[in-house]
PDB file of N, CA and C in Angstrom:
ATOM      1  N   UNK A   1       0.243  -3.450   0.076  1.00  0.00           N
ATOM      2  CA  UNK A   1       0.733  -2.294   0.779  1.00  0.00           C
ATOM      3  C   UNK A   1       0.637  -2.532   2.285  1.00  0.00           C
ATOM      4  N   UNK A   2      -0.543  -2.846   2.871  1.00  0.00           N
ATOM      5  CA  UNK A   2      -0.653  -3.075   3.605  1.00  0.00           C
ATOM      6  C   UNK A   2       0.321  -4.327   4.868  1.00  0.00           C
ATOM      7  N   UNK A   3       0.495  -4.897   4.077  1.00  0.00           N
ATOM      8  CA  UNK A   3       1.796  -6.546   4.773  1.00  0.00           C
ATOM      9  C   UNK A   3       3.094  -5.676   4.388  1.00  0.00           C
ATOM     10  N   UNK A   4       3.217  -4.795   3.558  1.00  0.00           N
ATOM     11  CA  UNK A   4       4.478  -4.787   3.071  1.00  0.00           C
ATOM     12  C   UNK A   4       4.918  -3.551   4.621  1.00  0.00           C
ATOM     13  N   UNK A   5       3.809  -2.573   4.756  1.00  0.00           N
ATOM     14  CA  UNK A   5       4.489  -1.479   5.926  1.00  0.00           C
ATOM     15  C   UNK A   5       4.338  -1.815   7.369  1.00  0.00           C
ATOM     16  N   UNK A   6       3.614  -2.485   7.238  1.00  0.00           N
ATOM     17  CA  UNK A   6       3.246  -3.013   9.207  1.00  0.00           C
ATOM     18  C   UNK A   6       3.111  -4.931   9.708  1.00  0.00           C
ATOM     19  N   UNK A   7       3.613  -4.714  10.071  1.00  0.00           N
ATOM     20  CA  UNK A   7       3.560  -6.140  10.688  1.00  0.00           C
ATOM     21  C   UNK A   7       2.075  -6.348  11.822  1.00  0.00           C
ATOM     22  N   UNK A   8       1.730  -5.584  12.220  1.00  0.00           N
ATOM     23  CA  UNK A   8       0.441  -4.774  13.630  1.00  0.00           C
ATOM     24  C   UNK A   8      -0.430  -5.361  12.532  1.00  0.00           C
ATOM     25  N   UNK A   9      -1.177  -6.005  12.768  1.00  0.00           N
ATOM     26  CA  UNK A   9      -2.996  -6.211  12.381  1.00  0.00           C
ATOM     27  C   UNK A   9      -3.866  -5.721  12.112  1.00  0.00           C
ATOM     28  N   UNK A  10      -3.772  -4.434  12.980  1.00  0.00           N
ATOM     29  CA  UNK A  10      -4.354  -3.416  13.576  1.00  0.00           C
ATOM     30  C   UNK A  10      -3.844  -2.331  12.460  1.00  0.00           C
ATOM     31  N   UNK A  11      -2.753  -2.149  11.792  1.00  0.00           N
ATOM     32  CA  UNK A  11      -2.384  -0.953  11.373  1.00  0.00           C
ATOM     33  C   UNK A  11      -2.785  -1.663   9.999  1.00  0.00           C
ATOM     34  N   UNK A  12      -2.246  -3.190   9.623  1.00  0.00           N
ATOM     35  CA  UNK A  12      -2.559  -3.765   7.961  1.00  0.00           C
ATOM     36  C   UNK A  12      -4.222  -3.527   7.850  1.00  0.00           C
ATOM     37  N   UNK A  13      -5.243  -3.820   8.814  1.00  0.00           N
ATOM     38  CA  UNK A  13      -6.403  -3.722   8.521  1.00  0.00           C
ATOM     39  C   UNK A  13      -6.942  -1.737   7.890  1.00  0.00           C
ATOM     40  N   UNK A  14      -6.422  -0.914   8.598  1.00  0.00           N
ATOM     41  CA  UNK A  14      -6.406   0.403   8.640  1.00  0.00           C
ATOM     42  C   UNK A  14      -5.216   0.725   6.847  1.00  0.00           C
ATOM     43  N   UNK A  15      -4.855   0.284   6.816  1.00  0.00           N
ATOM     44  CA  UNK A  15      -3.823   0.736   5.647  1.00  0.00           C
ATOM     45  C   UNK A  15      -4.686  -0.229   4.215  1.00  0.00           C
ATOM     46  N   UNK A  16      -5.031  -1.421   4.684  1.00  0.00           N
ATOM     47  CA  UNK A  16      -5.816  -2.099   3.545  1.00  0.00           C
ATOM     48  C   UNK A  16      -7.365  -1.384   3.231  1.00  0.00           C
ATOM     49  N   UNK A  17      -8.022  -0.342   4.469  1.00  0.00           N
ATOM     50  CA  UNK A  17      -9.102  -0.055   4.098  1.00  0.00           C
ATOM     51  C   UNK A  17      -8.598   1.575   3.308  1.00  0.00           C
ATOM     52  N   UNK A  18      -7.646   2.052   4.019  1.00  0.00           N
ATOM     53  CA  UNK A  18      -7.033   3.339   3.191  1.00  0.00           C
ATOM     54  C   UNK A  18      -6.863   2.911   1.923  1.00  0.00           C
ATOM     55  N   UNK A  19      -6.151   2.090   1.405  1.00  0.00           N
ATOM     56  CA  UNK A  19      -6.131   1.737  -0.051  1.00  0.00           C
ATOM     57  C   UNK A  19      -7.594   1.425  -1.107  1.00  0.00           C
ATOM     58  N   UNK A  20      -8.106   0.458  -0.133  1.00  0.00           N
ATOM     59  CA  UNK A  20      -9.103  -0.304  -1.051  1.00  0.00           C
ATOM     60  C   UNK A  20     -10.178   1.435  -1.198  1.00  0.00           C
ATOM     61  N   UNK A  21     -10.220   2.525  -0.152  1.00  0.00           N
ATOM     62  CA  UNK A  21     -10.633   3.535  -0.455  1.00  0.00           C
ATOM     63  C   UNK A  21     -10.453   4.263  -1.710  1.00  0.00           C
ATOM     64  N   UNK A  22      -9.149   4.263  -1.954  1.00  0.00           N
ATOM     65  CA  UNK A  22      -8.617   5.231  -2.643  1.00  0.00           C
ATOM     66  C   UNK A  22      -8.485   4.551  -4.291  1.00  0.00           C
ATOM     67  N   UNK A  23      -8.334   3.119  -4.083  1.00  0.00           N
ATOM     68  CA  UNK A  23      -8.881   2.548  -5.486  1.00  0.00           C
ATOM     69  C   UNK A  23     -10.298   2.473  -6.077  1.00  0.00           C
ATOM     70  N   UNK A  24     -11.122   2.514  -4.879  1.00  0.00           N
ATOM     71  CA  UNK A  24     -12.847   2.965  -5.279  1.00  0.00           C
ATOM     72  C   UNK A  24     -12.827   3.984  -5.786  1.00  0.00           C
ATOM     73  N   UNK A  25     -12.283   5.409  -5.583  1.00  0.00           N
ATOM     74  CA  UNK A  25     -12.280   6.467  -6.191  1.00  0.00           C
ATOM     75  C   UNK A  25     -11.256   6.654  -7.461  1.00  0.00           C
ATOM     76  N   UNK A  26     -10.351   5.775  -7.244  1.00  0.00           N
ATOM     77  CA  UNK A  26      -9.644   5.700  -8.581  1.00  0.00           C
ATOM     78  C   UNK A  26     -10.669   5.368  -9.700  1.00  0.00           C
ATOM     79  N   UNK A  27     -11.029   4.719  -9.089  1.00  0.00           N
ATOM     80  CA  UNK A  27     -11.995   3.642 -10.413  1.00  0.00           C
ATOM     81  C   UNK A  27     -13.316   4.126 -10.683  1.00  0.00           C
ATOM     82  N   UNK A  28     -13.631   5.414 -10.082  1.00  0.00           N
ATOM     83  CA  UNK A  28     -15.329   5.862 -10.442  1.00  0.00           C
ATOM     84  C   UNK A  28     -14.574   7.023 -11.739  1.00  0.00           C
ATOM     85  N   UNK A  29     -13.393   7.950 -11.195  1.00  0.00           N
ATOM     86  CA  UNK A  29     -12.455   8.838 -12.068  1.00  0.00           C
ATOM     87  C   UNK A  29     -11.926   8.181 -13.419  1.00  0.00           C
ATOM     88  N   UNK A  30     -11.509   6.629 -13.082  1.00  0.00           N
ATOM     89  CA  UNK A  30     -11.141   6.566 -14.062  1.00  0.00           C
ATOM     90  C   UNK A  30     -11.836   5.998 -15.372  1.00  0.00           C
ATOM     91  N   UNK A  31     -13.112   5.126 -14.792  1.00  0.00           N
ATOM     92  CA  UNK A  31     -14.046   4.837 -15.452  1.00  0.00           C
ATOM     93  C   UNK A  31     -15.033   5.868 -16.123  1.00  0.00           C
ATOM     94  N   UNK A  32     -14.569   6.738 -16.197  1.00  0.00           N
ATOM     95  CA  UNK A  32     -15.830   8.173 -16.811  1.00  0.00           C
ATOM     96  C   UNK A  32     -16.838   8.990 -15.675  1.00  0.00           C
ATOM     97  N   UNK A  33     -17.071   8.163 -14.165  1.00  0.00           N
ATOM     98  CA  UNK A  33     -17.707   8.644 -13.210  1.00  0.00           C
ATOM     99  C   UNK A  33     -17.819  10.092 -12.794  1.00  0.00           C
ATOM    100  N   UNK A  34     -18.884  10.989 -12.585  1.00  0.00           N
ATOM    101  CA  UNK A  34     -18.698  12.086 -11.788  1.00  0.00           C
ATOM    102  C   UNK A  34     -18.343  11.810 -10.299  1.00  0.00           C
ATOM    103  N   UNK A  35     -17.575  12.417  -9.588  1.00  0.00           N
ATOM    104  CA  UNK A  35     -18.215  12.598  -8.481  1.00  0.00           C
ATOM    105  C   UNK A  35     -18.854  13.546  -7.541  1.00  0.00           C
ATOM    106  N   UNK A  36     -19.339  13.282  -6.840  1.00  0.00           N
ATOM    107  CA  UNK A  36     -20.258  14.042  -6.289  1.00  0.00           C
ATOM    108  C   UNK A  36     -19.449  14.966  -5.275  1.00  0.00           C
ATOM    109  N   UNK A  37     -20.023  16.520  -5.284  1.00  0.00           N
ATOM    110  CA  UNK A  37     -19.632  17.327  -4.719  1.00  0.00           C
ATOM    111  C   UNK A  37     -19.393  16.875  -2.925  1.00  0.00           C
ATOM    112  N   UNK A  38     -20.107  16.073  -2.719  1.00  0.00           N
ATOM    113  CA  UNK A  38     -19.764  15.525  -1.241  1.00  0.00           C
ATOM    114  C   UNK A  38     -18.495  14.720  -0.657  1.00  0.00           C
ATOM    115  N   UNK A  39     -18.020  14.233  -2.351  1.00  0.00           N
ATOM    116  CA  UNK A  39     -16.840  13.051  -2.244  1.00  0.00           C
ATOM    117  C   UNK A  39     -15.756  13.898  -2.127  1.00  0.00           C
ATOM    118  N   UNK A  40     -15.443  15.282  -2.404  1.00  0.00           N
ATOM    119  CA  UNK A  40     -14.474  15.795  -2.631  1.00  0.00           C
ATOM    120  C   UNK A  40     -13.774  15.661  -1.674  1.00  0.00           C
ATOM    121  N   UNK A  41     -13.929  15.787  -0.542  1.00  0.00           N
ATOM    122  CA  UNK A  41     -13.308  16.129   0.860  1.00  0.00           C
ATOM    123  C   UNK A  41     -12.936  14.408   1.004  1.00  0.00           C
ATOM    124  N   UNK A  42     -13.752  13.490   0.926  1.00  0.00           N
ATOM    125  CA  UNK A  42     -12.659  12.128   1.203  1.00  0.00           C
ATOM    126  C   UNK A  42     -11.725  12.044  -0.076  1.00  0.00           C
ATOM    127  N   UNK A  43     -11.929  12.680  -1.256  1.00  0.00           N
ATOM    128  CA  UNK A  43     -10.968  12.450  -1.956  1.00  0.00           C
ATOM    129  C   UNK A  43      -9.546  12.977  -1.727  1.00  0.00           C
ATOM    130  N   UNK A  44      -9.905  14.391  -0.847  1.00  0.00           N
ATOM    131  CA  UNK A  44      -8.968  15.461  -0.846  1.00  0.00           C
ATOM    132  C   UNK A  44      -8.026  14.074   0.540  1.00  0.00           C
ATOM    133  N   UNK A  45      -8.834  13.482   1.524  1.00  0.00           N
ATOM    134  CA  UNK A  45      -8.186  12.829   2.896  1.00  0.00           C
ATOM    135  C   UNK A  45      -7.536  11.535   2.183  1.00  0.00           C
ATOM    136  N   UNK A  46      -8.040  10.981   1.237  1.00  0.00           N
ATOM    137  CA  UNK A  46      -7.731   9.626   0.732  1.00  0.00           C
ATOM    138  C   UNK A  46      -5.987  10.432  -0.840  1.00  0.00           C
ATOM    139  N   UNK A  47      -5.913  11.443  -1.245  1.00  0.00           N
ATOM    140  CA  UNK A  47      -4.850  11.892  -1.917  1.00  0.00           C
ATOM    141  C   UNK A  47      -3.744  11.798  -0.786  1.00  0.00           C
ATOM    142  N   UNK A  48      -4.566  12.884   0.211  1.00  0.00           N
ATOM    143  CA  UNK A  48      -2.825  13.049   1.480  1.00  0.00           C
ATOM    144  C   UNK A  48      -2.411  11.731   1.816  1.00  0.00           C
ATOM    145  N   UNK A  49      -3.908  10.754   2.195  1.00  0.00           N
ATOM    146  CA  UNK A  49      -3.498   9.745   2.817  1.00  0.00           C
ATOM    147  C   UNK A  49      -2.444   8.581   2.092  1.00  0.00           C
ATOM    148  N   UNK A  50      -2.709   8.849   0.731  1.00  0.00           N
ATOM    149  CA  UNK A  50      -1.941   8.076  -0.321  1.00  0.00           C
ATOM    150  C   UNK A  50      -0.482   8.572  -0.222  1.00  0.00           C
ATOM    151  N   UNK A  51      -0.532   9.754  -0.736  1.00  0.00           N
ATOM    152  CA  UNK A  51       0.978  10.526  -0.318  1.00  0.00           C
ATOM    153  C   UNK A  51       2.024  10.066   0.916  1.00  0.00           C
ATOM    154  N   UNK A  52       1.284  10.195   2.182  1.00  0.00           N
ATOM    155  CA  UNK A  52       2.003   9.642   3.236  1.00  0.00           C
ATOM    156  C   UNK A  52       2.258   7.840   3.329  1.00  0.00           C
ATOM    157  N   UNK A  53       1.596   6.824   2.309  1.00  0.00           N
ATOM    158  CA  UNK A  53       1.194   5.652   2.076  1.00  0.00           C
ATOM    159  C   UNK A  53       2.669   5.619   1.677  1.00  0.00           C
ATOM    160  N   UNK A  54       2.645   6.583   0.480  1.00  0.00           N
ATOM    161  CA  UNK A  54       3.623   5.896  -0.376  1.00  0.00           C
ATOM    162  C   UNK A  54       4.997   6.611   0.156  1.00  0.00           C
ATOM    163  N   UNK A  55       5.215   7.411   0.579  1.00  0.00           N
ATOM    164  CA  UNK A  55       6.868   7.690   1.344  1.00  0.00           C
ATOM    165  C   UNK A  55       7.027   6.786   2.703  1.00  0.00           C
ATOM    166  N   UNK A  56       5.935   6.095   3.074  1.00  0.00           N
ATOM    167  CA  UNK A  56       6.090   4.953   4.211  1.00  0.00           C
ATOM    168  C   UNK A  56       7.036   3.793   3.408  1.00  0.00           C
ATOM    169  N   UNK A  57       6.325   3.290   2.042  1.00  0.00           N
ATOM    170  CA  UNK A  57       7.062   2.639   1.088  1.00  0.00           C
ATOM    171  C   UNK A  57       8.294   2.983   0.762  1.00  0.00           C
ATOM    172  N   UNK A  58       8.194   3.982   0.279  1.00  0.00           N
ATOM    173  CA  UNK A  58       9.590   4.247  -0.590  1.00  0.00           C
ATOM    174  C   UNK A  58      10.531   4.147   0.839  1.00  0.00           C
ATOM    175  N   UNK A  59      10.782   4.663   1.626  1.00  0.00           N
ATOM    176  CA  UNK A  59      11.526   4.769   2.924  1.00  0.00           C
ATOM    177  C   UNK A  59      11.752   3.636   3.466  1.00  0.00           C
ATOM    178  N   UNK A  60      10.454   2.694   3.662  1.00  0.00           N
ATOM    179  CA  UNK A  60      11.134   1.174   3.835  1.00  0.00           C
ATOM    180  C   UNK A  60      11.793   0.776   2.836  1.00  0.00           C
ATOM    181  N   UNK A  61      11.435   0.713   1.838  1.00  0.00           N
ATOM    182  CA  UNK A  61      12.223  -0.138   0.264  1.00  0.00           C
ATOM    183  C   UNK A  61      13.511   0.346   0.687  1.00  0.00           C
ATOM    184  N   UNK A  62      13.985   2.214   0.953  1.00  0.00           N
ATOM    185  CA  UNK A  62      15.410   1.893   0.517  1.00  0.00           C
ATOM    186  C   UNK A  62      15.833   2.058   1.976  1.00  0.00           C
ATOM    187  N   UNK A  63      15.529   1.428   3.407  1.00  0.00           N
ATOM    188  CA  UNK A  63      15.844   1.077   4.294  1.00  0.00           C
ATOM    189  C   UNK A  63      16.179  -0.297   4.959  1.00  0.00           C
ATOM    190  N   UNK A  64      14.817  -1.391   4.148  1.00  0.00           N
ATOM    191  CA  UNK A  64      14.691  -2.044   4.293  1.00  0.00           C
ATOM    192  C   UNK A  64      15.888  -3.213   2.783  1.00  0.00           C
ATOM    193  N   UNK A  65      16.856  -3.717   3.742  1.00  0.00           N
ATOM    194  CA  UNK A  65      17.679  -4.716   2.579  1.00  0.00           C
ATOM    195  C   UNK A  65      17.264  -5.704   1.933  1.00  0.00           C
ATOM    196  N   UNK A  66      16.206  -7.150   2.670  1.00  0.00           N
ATOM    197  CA  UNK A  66      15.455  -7.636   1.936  1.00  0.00           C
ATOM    198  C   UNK A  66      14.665  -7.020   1.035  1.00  0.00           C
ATOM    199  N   UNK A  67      13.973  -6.189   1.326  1.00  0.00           N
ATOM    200  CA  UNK A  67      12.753  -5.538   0.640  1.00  0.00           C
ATOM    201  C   UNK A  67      13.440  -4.771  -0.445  1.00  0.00           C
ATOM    202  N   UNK A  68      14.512  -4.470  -0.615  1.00  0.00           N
ATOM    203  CA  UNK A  68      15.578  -3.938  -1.613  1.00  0.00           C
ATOM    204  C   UNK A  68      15.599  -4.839  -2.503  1.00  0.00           C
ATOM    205  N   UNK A  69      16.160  -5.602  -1.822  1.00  0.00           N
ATOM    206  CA  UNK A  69      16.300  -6.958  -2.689  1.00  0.00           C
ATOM    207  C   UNK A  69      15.163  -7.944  -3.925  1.00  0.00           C
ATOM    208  N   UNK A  70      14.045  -7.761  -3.174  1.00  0.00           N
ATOM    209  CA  UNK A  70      13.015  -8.443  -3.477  1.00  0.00           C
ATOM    210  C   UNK A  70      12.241  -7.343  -4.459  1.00  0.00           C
ATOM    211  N   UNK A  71      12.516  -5.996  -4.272  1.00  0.00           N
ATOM    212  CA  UNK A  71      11.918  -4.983  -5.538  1.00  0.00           C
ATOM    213  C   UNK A  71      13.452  -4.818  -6.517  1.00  0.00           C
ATOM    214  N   UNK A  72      14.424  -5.400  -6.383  1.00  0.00           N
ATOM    215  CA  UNK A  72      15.536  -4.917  -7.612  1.00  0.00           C
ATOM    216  C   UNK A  72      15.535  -6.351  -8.235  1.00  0.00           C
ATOM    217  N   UNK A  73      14.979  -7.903  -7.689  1.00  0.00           N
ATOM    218  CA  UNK A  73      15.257  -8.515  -8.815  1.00  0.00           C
ATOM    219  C   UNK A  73      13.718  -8.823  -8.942  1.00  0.00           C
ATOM    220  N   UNK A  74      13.911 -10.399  -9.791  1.00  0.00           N
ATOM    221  CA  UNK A  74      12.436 -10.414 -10.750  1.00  0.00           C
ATOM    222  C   UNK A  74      11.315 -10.540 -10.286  1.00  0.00           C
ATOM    223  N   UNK A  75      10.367 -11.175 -10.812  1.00  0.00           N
ATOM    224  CA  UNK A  75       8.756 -11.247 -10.276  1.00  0.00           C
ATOM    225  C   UNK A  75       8.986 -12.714  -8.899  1.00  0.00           C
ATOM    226  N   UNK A  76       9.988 -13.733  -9.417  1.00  0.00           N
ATOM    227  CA  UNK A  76       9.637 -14.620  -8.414  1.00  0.00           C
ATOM    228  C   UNK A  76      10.311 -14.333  -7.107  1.00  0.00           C
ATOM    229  N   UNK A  77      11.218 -13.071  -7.025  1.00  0.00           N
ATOM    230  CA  UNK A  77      11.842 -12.708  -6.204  1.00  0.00           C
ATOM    231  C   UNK A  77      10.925 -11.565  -5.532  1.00  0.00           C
ATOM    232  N   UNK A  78      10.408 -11.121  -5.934  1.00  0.00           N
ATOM    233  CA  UNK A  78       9.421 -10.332  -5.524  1.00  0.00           C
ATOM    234  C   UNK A  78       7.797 -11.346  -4.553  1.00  0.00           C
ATOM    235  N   UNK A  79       7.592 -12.227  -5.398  1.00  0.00           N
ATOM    236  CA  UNK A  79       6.690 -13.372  -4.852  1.00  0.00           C
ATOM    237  C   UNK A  79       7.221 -14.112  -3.956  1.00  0.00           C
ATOM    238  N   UNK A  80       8.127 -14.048  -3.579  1.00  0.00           N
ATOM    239  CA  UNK A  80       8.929 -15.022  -2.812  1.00  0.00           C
ATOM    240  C   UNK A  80       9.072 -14.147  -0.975  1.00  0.00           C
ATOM    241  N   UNK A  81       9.503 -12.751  -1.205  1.00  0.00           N
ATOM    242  CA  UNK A  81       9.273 -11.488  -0.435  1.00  0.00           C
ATOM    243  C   UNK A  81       8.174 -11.357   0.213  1.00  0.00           C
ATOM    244  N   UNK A  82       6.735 -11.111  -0.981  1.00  0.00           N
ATOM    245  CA  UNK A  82       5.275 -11.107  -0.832  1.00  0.00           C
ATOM    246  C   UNK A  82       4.756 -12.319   0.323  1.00  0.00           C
ATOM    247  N   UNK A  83       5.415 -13.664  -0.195  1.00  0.00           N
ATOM    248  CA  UNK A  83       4.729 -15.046   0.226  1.00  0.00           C
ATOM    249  C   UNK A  83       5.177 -15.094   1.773  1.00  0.00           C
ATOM    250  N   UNK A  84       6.399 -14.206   1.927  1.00  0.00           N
ATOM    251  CA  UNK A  84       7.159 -14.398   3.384  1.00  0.00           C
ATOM    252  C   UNK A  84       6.325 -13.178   4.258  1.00  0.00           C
ATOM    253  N   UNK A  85       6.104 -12.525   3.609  1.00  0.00           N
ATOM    254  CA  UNK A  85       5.642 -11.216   4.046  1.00  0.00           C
ATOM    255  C   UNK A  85       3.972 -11.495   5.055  1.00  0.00           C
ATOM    256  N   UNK A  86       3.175 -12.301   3.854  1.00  0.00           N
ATOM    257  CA  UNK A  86       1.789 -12.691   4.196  1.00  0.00           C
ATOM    258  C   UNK A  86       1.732 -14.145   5.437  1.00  0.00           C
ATOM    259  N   UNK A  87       2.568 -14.974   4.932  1.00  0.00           N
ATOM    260  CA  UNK A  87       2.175 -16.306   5.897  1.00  0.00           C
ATOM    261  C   UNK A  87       3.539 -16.685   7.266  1.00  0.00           C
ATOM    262  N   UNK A  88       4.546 -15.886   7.091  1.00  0.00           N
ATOM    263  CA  UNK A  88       5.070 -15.800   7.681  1.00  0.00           C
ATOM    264  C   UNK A  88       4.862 -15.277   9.308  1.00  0.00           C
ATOM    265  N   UNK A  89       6.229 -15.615  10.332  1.00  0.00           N
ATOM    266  CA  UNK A  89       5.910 -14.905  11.579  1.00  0.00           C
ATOM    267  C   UNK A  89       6.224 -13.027  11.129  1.00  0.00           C
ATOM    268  N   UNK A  90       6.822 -12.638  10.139  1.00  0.00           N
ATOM    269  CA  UNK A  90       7.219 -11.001   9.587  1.00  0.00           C
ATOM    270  C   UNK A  90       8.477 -11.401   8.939  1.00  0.00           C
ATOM    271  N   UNK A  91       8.774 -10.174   8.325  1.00  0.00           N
ATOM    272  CA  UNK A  91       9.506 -10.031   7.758  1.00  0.00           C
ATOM    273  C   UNK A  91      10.946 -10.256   8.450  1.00  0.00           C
ATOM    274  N   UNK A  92      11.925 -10.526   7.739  1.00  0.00           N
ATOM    275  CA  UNK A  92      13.371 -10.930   8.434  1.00  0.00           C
ATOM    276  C   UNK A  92      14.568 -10.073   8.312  1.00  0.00           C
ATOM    277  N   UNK A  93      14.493  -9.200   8.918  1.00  0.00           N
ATOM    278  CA  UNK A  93      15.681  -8.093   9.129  1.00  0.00           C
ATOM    279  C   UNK A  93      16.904  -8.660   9.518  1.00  0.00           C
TER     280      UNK A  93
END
């Protein structure tokens, strides 16, 4: 998620810790976990924050023509997107 919406360092580091957040709490919920009456409120910031995550996505996907491209055909076309995405100078508009 993070390589796929920002090219900034600064914003992939901030969007990779928003995620890896919101999969910690995925995974205490989905594993049988309570959580604690204190978590509610980052859960409630880490839901919006997901929400706005994912219309950043969807809005690039159908803005973005490579990135169209690379989610309508297969997995190596998709890996191929990913691989340009990570070691590359960015993405190629």
């Amino acid at each position: 998620m993070a390589v796929f919406l920002s090219d900034e360092p600064e914003d992939r580091v901030r969007i990779y810790r928003q995620v890896k957040t919101a999969y910690g709490l995925r995974s205490k919920v989905i594993h049988g976990d309570v959580l604690k009456q204190s978590k509610l409120a980052e859960l409630l910031e880490s839901s919006l924050g997901c929400d706005d995550l994912l219309r950043q996505a969807i809005q690039k996907a159908s803005a973005d023509k490579e990135a169209r491209k690379a989610l309508g055909g297969g997995n190596e076309d998709l890996d191929r997107y990913f691989f340009g995405l990570l070691f590359a100078q960015g993405p190629k508009e």
